[in-house]
Protein backbone atom coordinates (compact mmCIF):
# COMPACT_ATOMS: atom_id res chain seq x y z
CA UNK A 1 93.85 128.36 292.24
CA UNK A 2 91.61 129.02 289.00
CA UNK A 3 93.58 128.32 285.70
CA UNK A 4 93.11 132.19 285.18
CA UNK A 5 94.73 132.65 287.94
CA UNK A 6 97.69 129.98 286.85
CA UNK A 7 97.78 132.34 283.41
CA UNK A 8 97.95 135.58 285.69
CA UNK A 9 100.86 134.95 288.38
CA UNK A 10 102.94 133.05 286.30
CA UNK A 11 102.84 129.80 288.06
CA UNK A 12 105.52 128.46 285.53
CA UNK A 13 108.14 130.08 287.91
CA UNK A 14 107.39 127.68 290.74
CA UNK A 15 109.87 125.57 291.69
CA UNK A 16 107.82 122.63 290.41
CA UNK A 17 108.68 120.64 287.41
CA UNK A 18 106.68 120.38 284.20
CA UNK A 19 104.63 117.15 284.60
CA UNK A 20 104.27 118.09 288.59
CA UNK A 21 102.34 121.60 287.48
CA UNK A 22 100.13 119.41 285.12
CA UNK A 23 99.18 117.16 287.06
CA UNK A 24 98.63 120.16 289.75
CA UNK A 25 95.66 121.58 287.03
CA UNK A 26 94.69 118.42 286.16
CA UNK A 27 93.74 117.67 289.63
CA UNK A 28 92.13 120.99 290.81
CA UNK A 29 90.92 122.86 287.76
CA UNK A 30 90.28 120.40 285.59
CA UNK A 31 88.80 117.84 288.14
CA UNK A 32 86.43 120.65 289.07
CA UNK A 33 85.38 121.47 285.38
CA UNK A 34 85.31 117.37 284.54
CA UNK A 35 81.38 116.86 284.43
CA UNK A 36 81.05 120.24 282.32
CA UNK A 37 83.13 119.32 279.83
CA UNK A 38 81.40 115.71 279.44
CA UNK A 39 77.81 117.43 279.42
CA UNK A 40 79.40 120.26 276.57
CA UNK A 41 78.82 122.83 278.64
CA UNK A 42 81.97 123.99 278.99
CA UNK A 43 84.82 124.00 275.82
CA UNK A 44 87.88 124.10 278.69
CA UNK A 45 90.25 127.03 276.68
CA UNK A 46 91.49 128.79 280.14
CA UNK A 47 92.53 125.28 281.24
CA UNK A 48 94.09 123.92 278.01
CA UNK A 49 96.19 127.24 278.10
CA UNK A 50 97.20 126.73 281.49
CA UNK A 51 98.44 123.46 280.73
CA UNK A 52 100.15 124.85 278.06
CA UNK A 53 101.63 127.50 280.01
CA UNK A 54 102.94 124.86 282.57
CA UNK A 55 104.55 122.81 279.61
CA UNK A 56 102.59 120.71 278.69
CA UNK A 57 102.42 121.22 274.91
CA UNK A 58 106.22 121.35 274.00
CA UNK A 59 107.66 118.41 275.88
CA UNK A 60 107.69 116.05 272.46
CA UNK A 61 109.64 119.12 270.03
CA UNK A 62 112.78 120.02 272.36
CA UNK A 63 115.01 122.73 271.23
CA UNK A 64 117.80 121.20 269.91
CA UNK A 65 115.27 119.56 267.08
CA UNK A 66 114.98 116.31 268.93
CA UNK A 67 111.95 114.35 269.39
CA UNK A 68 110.56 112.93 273.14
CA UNK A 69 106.87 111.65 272.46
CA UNK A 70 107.42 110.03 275.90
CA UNK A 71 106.80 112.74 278.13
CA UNK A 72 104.07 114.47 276.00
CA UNK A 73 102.70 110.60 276.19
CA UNK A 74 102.91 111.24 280.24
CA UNK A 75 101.31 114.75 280.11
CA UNK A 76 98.11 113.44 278.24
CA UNK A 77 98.28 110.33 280.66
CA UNK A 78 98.11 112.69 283.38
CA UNK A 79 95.19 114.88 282.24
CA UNK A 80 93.23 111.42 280.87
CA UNK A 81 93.37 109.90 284.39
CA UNK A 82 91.41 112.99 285.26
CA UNK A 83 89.05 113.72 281.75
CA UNK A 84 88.81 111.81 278.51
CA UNK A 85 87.45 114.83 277.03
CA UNK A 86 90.42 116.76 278.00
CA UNK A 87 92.82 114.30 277.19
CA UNK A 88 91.56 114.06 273.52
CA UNK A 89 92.05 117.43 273.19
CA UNK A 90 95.76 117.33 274.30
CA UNK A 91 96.59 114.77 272.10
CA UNK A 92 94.97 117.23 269.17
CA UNK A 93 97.11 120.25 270.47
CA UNK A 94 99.98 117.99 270.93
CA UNK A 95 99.38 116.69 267.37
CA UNK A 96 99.35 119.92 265.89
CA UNK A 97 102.50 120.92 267.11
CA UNK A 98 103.65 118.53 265.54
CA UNK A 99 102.67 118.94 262.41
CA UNK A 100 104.17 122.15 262.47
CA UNK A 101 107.61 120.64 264.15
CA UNK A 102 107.83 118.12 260.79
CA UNK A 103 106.94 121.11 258.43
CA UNK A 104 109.65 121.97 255.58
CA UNK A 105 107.15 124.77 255.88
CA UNK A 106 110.40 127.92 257.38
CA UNK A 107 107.66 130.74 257.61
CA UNK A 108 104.97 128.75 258.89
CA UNK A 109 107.35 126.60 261.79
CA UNK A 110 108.16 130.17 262.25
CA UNK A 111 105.13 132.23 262.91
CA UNK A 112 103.25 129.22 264.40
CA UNK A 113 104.98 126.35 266.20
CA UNK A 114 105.79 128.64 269.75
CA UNK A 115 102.68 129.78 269.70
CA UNK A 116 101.23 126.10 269.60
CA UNK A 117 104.03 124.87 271.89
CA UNK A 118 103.44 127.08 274.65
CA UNK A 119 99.18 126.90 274.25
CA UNK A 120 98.73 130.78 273.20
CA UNK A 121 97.79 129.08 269.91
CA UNK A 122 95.21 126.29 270.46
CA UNK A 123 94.21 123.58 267.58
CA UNK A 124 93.40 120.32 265.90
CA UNK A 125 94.29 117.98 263.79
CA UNK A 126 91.40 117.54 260.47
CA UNK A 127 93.22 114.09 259.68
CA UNK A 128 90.64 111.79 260.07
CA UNK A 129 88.70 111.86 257.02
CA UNK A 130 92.49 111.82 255.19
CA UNK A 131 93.72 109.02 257.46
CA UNK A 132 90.15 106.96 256.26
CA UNK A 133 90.83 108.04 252.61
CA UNK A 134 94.66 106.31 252.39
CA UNK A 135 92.93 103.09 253.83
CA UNK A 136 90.43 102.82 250.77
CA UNK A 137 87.92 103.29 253.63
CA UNK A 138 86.46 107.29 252.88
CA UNK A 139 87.10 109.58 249.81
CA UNK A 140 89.03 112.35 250.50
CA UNK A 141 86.31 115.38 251.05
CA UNK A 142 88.39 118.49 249.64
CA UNK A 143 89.69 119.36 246.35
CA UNK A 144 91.77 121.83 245.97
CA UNK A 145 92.64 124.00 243.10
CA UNK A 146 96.19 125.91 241.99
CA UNK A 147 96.11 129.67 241.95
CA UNK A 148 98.59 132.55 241.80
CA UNK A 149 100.02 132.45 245.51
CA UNK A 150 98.64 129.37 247.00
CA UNK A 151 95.17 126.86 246.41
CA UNK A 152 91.42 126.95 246.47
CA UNK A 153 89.74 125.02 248.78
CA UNK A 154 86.55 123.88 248.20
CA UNK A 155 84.17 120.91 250.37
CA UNK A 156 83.69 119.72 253.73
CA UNK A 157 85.10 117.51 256.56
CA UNK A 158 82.54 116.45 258.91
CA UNK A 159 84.22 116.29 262.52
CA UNK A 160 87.11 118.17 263.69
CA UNK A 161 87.85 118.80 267.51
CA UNK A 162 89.73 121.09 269.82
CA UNK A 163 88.54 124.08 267.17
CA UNK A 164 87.20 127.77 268.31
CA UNK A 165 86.73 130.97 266.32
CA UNK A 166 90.41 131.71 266.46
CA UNK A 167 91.74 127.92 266.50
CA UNK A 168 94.15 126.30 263.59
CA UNK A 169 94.05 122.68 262.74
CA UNK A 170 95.95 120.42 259.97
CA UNK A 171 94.42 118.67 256.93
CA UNK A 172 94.43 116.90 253.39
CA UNK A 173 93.13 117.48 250.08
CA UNK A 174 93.48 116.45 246.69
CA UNK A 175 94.77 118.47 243.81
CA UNK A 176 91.68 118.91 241.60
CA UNK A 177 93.83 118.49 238.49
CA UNK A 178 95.80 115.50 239.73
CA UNK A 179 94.30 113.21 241.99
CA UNK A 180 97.43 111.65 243.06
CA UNK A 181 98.67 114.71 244.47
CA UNK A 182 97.87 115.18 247.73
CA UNK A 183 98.54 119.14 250.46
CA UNK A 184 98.72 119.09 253.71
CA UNK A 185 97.71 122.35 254.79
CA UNK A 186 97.19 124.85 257.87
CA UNK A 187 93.53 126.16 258.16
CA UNK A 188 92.69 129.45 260.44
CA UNK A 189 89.41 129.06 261.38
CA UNK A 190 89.00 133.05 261.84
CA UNK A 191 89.23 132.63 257.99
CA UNK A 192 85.39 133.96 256.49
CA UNK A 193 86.08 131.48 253.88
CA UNK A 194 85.77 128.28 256.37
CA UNK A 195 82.78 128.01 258.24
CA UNK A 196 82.48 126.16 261.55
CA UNK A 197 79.11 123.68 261.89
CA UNK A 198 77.49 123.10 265.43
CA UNK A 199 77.34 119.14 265.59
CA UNK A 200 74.72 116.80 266.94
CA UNK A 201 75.17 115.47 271.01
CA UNK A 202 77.10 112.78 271.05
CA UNK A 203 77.49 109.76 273.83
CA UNK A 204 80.09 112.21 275.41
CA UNK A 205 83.01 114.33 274.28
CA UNK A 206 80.94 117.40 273.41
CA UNK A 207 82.96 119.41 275.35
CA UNK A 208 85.71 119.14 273.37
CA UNK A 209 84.90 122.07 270.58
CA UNK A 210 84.13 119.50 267.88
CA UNK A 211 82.52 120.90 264.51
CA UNK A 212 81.96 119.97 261.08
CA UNK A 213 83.68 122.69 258.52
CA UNK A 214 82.59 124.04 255.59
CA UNK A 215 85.23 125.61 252.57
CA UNK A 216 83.60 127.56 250.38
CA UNK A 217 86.48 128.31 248.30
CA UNK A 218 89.02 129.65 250.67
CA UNK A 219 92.24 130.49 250.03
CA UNK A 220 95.29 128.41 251.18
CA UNK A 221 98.78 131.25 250.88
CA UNK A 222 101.79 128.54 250.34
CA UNK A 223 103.24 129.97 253.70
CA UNK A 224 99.79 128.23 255.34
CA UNK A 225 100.76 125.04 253.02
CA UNK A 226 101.99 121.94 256.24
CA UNK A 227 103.65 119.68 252.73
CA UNK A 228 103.16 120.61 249.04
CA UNK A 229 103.58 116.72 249.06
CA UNK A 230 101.57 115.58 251.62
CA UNK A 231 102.16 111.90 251.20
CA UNK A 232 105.56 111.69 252.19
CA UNK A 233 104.83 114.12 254.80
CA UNK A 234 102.27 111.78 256.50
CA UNK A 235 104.75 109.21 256.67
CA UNK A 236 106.82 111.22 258.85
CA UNK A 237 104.31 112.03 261.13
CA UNK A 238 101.80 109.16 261.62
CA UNK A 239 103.72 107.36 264.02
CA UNK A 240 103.23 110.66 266.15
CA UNK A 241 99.98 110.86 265.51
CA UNK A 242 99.07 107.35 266.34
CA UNK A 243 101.46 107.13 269.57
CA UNK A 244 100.67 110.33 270.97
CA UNK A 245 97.12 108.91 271.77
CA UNK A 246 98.18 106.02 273.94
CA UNK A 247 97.93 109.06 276.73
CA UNK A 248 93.99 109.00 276.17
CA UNK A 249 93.98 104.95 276.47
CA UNK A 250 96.93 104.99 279.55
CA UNK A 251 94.89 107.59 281.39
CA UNK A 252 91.48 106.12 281.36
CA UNK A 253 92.79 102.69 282.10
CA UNK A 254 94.66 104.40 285.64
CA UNK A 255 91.75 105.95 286.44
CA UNK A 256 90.04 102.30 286.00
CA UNK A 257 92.51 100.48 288.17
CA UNK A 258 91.80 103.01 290.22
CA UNK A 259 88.09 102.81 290.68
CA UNK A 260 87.80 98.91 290.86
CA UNK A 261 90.60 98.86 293.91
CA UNK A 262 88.30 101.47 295.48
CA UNK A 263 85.92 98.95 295.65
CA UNK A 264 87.10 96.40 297.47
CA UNK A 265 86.64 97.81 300.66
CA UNK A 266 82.58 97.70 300.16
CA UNK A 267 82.12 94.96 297.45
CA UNK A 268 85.39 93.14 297.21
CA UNK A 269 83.64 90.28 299.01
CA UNK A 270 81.15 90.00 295.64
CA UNK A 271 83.87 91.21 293.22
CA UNK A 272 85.97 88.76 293.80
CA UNK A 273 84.22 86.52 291.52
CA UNK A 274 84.43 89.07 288.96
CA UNK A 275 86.71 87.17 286.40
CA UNK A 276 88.98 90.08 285.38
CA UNK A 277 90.53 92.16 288.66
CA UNK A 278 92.19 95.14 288.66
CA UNK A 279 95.50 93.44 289.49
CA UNK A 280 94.95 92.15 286.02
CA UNK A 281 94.90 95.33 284.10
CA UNK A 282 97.71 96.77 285.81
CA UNK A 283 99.67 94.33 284.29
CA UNK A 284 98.27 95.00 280.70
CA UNK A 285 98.71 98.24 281.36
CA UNK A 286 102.33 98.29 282.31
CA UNK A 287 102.82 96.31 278.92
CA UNK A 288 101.16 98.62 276.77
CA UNK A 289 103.55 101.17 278.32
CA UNK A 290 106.70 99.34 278.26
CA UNK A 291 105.81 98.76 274.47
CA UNK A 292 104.85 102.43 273.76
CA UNK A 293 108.04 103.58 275.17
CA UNK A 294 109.97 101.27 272.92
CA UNK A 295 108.07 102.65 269.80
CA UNK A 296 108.65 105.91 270.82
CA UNK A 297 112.69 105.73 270.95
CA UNK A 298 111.96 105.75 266.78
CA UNK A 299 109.24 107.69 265.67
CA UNK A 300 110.99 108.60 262.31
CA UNK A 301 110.99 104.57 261.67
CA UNK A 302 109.54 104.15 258.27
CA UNK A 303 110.12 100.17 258.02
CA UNK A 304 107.12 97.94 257.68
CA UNK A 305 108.07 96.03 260.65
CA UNK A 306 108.17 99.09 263.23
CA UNK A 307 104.84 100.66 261.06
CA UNK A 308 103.04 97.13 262.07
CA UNK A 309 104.10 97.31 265.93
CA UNK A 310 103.13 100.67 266.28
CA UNK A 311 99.63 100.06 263.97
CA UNK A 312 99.20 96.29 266.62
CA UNK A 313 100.20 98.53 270.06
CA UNK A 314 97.32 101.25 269.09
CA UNK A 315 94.73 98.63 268.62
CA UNK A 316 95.61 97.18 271.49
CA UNK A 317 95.23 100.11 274.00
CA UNK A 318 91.89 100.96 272.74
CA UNK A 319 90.74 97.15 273.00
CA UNK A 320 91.98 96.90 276.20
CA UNK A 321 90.93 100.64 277.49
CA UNK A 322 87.31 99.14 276.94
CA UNK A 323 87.81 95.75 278.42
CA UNK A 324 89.34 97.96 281.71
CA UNK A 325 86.12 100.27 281.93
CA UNK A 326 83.20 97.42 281.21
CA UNK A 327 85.49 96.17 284.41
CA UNK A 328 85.20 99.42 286.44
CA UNK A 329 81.59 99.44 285.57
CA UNK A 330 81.07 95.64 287.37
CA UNK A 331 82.79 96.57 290.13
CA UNK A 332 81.05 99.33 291.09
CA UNK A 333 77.27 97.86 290.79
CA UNK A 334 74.57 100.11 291.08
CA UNK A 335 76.22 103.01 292.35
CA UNK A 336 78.23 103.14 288.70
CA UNK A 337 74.70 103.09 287.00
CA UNK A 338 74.55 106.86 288.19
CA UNK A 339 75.05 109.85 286.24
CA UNK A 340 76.95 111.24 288.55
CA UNK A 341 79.46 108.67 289.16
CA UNK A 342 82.50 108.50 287.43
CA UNK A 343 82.57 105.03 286.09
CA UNK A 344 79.84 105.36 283.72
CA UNK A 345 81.71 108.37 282.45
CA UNK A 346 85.11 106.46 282.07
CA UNK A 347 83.00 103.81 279.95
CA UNK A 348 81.92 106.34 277.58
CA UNK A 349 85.48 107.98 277.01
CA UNK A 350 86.78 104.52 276.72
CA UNK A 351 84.59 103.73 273.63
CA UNK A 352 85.62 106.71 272.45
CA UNK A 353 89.46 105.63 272.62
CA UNK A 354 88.43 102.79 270.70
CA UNK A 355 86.73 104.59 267.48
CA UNK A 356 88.80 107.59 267.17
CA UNK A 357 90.94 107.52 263.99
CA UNK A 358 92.19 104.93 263.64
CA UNK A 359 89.18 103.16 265.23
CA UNK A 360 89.56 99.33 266.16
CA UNK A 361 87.89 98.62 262.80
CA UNK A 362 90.55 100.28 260.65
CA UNK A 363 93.35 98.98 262.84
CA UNK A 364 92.39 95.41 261.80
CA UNK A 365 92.39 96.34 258.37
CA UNK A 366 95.27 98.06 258.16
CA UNK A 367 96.97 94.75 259.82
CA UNK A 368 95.35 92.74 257.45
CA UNK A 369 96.23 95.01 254.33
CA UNK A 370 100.03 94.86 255.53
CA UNK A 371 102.49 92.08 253.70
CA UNK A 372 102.80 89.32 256.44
């Protein structure tokens, strides 16, 4: 069945549960559509809202205002074992919700967040070039200005994903009268005001609606405004953010495992004196998890020392999701080598896992900028 035709008869009332209808599109739709998305020839929107219909977008804000980053952590795990590309873009929809769930924000939780939830609404997240900024490593790229009603924008971010003519995503910028204060605000991209910039190929990932954006003075309303104090704000949220993407790392690493014990049959004779086995990264993997499902019992911890483990457990899924995929790639010899085979894919997804914000690089120095 098509993810149309998921929308159309209103697969939600199966008697399947949540993460059972995910991983239902994951493996049929999305499986099909895998090598489109990694080639950008396909931005996946019919899918994303099909996962969305079957849950997949609300499981972390639960209606009695409790918080369970777990299972969104499983439903990006699921889709990842499938498509990095995809997976990416459920941790951005998945991050923007929530943004919106952490809002103070009353009209804009209100007209947005069940839209987002249920994947009507699709979106990003516009924090790395912010997240860079705190870190002394980028200058923040928008200033904005105070007017009657709400702000001026004015500048540019350069990359911003899961975005479409109608999408939303979150972002920062920097009062231009006050430099230490700091919005968090909504952005509509049907807004004239914000212009959406084709970006150049990259190693893979293009289908994942990824553009650079342009302000040219737009207007912000306050109801659009995430935090009129966005630092605080961002400490709320950014062990979300940072959590929510062990699903890309947990998903390429299964689908790892799960290509180097498929070789054994043909070449475990000659991969057996491979030094690392999948046996091996099952058992980092079942760590990382184990540790991620610790951190995620307290996402509203703001102490140093759960900041650090969270900040050490991120840079250690993306240094191990490479490690696991250079590993597929041995074990599967030649035949990897191919464009059509999936390894070579999962290699290039699992670089990606490693230099998304926060990329391996900041990781270390935000370790190393942390009181010991």
């Amino acid at each position: 069945m098509t993810s149309a035709a998921l929308l159309e008869n209103g697969t939600n009332s199966a008697p399947l549960g949540w993460l059972e209808r995910v991983g239902e599109i994951a493996s049929n739709d999305l499986n099909r559509a895998a090598a489109d998305i990694d080639s950008g020839k396909l931005y996946p929107a019919d899918i994303l809202r099909a996962f969305g219909k079957a849950g997949a977008w609300r499981q972390h804000i639960l209606p009695d205002g409790k918080v369970d980053l777990l299972s969104a952590i499983k439903g990006i795990t699921l889709i990842g074992e499938v498509c990095g590309a995809t997976a990416f873009m459920a941790w951005c929809q998945n991050t923007l919700g929530w943004y919106i769930a952490n809002s103070d924000n009353a009209i804009l939780r209100e007209k947005y967040l069940e839209p987002v939830l249920s994947g009507r609404q699709l979106g990003g997240t516009g924090l790395s070039n912010p997240m860079k900024s705190f870190f002394g490593i980028e200058k923040l790229r928008l200033k904005a200005k105070r007017v009657d009603g709400g702000w001026r924008v004015k500048g540019n971010l350069p990359w911003v994903s899961n975005l479409g003519a109608d999408h939303l995503f979150g972002t920062i910028c920097e009062n231009a009268d006050d430099a230490t204060h700091k919005i968090m605000i909504l952005v509509d991209c049907a807004d004239p005001n914000v212009t959406l910039l084709p970006c150049d190929p990259f190693l893979a990932m293009d289908g994942t609606g990824t553009y650079g954006l342009q302000f040219n003075d737009m207007f912000i309303a306050e109801e659009m405004v995430l935090a009129d104090q966005a630092m605080p704000y961002v400490e709320r949220i950014r062990a979300g953010f940072i959590l929510l993407q062990a699903g890309m790392a947990a998903g390429n690493m299964r689908d790892c495992i799960s290509i180097m014990e498929r070789t054994k049959a043909s070449l475990g004779h000659v991969n057996c004196y491979l030094d690392e086995q999948p046996e091996d990264f099952a058992k980092s993997l079942a760590e990382i998890e184990t540790l991620v499902a610790d951190l995620c019992a307290t996402p509203y911890d703001r102490s140093p020392a759960y900041w650090r483990r969270v900040v050490d457990a991120r840079l250690v899924a993306g240094e191990m999701t490479v490690k696991c995929a250079h590993a597929a790639m041995l074990h599967s010899g030649a035949r990897g080598y191919v464009m059509a085979n999936r390894a070579q894919r999962r290699l290039r997804e699992a670089y990606f896992v490693a230099i998304v914000t926060p990329a391996t690089k900041q990781l270390r120095k935000m370790l190393a900028d942390m009181p010991a």
